[in-house]
Protein backbone atom coordinates (compact mmCIF):
# COMPACT_ATOMS: atom_id res chain seq x y z
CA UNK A 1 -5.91 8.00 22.63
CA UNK A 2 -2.31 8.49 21.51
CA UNK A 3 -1.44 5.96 19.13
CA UNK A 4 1.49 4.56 17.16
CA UNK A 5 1.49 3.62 13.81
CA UNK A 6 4.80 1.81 11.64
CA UNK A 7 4.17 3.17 8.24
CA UNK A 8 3.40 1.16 5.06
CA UNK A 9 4.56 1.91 2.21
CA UNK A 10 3.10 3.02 -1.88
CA UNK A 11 -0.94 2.03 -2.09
CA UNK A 12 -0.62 0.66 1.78
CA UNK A 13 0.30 4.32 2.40
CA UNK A 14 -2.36 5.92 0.58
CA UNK A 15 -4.84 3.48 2.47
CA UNK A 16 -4.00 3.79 5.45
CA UNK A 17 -3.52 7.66 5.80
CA UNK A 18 -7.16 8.08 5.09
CA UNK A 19 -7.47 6.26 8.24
CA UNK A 20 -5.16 7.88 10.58
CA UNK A 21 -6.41 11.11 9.43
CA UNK A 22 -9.74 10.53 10.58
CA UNK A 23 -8.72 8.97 13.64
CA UNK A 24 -6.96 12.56 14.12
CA UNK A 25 -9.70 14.32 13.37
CA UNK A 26 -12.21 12.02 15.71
CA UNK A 27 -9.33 13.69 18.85
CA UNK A 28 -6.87 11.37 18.63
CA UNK A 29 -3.30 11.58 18.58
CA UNK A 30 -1.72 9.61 16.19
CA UNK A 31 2.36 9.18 15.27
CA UNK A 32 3.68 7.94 12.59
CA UNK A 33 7.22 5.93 12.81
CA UNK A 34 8.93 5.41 9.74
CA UNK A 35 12.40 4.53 8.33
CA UNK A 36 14.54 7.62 6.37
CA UNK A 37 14.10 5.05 3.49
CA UNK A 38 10.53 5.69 3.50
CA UNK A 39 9.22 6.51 -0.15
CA UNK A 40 5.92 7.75 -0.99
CA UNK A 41 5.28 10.31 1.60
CA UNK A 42 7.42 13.04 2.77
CA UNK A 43 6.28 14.08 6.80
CA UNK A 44 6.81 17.85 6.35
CA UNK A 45 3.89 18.06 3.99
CA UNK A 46 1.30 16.81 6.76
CA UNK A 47 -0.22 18.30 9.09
CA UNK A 48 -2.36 16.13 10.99
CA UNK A 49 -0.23 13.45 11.33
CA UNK A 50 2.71 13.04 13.50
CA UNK A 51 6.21 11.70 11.92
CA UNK A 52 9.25 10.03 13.51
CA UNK A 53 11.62 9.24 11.51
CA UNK A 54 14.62 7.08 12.26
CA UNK A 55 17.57 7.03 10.45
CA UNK A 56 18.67 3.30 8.29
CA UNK A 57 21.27 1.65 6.10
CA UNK A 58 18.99 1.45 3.34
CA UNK A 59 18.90 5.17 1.36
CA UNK A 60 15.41 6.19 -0.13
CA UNK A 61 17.36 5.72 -3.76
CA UNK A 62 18.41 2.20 -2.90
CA UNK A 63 14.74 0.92 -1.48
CA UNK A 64 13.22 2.35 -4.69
CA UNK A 65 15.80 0.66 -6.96
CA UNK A 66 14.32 -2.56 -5.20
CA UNK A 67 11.11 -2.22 -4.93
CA UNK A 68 10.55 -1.19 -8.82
CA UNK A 69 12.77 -4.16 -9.90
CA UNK A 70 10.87 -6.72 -7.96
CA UNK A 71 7.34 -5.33 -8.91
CA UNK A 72 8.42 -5.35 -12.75
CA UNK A 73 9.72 -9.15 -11.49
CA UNK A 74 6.32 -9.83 -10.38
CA UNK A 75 4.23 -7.91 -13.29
CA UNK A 76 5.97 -10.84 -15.53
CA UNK A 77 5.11 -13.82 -13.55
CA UNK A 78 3.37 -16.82 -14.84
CA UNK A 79 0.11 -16.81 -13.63
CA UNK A 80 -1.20 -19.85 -14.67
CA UNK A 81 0.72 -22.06 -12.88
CA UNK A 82 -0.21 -21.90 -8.89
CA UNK A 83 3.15 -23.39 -7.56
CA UNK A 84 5.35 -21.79 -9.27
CA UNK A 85 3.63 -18.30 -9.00
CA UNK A 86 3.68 -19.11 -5.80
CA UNK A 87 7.31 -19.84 -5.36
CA UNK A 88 8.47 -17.00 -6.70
CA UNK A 89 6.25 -14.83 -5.14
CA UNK A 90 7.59 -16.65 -1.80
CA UNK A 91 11.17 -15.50 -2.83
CA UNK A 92 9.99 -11.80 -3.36
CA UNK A 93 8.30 -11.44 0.12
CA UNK A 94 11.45 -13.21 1.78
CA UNK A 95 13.25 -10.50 0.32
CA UNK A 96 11.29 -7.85 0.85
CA UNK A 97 10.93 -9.05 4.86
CA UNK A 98 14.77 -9.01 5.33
CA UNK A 99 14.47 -5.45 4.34
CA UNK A 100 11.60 -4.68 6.91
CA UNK A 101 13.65 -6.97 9.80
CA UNK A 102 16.86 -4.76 9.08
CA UNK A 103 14.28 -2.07 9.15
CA UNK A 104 13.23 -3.34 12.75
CA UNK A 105 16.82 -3.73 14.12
CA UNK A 106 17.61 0.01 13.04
CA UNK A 107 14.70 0.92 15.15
CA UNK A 108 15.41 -0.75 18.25
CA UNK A 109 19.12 -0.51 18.47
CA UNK A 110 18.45 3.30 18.52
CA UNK A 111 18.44 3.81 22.35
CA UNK A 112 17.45 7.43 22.48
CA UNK A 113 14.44 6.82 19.84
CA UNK A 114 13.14 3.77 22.02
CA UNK A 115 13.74 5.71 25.22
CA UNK A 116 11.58 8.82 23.61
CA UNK A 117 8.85 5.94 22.52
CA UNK A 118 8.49 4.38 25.96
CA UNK A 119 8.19 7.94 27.77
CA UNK A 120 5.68 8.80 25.23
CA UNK A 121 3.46 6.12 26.73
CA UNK A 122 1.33 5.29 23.65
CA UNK A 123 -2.28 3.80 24.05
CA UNK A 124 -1.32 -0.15 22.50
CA UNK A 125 -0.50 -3.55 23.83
CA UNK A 126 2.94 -4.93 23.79
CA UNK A 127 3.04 -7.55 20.81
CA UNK A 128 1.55 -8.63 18.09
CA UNK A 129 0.16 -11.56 19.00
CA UNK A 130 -2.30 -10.02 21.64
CA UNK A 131 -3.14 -7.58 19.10
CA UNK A 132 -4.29 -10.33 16.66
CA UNK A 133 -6.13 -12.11 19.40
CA UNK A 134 -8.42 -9.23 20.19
CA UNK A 135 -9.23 -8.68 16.36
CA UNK A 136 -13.22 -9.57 16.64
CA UNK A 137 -13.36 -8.46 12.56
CA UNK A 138 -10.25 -9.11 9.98
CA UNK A 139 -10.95 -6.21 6.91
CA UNK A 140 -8.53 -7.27 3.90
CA UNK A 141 -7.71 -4.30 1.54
CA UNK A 142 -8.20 -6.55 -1.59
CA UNK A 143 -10.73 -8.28 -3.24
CA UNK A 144 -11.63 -12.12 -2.99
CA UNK A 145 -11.76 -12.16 -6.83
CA UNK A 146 -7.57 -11.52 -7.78
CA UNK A 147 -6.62 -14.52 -5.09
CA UNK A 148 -6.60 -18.21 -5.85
CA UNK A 149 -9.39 -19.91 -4.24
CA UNK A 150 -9.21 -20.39 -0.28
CA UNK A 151 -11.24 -20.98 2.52
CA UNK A 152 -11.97 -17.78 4.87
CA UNK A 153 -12.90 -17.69 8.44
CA UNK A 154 -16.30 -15.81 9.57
CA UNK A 155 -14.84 -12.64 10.28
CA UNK A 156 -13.08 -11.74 7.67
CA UNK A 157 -14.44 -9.26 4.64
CA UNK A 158 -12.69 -7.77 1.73
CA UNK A 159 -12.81 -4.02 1.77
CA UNK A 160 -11.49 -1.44 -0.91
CA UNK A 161 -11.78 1.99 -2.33
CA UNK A 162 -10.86 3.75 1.46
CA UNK A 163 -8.64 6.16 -0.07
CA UNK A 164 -11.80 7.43 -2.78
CA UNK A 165 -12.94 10.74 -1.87
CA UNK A 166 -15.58 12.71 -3.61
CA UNK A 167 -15.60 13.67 -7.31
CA UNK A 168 -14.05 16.39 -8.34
CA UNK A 169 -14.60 18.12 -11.98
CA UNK A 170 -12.69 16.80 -14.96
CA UNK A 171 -10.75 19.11 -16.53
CA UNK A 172 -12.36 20.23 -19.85
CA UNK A 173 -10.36 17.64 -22.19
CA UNK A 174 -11.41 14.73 -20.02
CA UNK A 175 -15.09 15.73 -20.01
CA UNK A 176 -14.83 16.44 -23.46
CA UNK A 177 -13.40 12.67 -23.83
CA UNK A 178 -16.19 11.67 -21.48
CA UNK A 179 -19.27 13.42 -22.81
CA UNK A 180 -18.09 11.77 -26.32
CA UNK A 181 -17.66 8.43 -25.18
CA UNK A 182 -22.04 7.80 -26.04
CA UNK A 183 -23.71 5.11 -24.45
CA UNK A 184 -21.07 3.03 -23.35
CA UNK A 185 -19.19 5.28 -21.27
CA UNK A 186 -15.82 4.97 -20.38
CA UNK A 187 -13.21 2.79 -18.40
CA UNK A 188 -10.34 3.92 -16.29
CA UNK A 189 -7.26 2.00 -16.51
CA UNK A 190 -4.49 2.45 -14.13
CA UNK A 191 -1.71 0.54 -13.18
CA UNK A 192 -1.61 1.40 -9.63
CA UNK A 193 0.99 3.56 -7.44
CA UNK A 194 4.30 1.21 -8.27
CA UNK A 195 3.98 -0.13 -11.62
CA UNK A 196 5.83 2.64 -14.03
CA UNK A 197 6.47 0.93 -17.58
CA UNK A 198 6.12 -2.85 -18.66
CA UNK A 199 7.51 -4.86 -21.52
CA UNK A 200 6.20 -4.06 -25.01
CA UNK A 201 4.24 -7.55 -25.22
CA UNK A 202 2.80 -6.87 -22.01
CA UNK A 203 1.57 -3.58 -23.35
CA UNK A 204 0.37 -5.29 -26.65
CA UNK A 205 -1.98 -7.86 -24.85
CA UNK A 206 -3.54 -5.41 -22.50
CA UNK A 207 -4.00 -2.53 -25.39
CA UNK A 208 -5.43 -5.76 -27.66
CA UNK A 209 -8.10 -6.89 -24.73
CA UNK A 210 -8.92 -3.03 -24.15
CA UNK A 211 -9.54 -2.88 -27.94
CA UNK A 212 -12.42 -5.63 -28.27
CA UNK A 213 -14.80 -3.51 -25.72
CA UNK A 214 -17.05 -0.19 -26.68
CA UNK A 215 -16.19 1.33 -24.08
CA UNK A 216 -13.57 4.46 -24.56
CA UNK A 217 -10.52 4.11 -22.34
């Protein structure tokens, strides 16, 4: 089928290109619409995948300047209070869904993009909401285990890992580091695709807590 996608952006990126590109190479054609803000990807290095891109207020600079300020903002929030974790974290996605709405508007005031998307004649319903209705299986890209407790329907599952691919050797330091490490092996920290420096305290506790294990990191 021919099919639409609005792109995600960072580890939501990297998730769900593995997906489009096997959707592309099962026969199907799949575009990709996406704002000139867009960060992590750049659409003349793919091949399988189709890219519109329509132009926005926001400039790539600006979008990154917010996103790393609110994700150091949220790297430093109190976790052990639910409320106000959760308040803030309210605040941040309030933000951060003005940005996508101006996003929207950008998109659909631009008459000769939405003329081009309606003549392409894309394989989709209409809205959202008749997309979520049809949804027989929810799959949530996190795990159950970095949430505060709450109830689940049936038919929803925690997946991960869709963007691993098979192993590929280490370079010779790292197997070196590896083949050294004995018994206990090793562990693999990483602070994801957004998180690029943290306070010095911040670095303290987690290089302390890394410390009390065998394990070479």
């Amino acid at each position: 089928g021919k099919v639409l996608v609005w792109a995600a952006e960072y580890s939501h990126w990297m998730n769900m290109k593995t997906i489009l590109e096997e959707l592309v190479h099962r026969g199907h054609e799949v575009t990709v619409l996406a704002s000139s803000a867009s960060i992590l990807f750049d659409p003349n290095n793919s091949s399988a995948l189709k890219f519109e891109v329509f132009p926005t207020s926001l400039t790539k600079t600006e979008f990154n300047n917010i996103s790393m300020q609110e994700i150091k903002r949220w790297s430093e929030l109190p976790k052990d209070t639910f409320w106000l974790y959760f308040s803030q974290m309210q605040e941040m996605m309030w933000m951060f869904g003005d940005i996508i709405r101006n996003f929207c508007k950008d998109m659909v005031s631009n008459k000769k993009l939405m003329k081009k998307l309606e003549e392409a004649r894309f394989d989709r319903p209409t809205t959202l909401t008749e997309t979520m209705g049809k949804a027989d299986i929810w799959l949530i890209r996190n795990s159950w285990n970095f949430q505060f407790p709450h109830p689940l329907l049936p038919n929803v599952d925690f997946v991960g890992g869709l963007h691993c691919k098979p192993a590929k050797p280490l370079p010779k330091e790292m197997e070196e580091f590896v083949q050294s490490s004995g018994e206990n092996g090793v562990v693999v920290f990483s602070l994801g695709s957004m998180v690029i420096n943290m306070k010095e305290e911040r670095a303290n506790v987690i290089a302390s807590a890394l410390a009390q294990i065998p394990q070479k990191i």
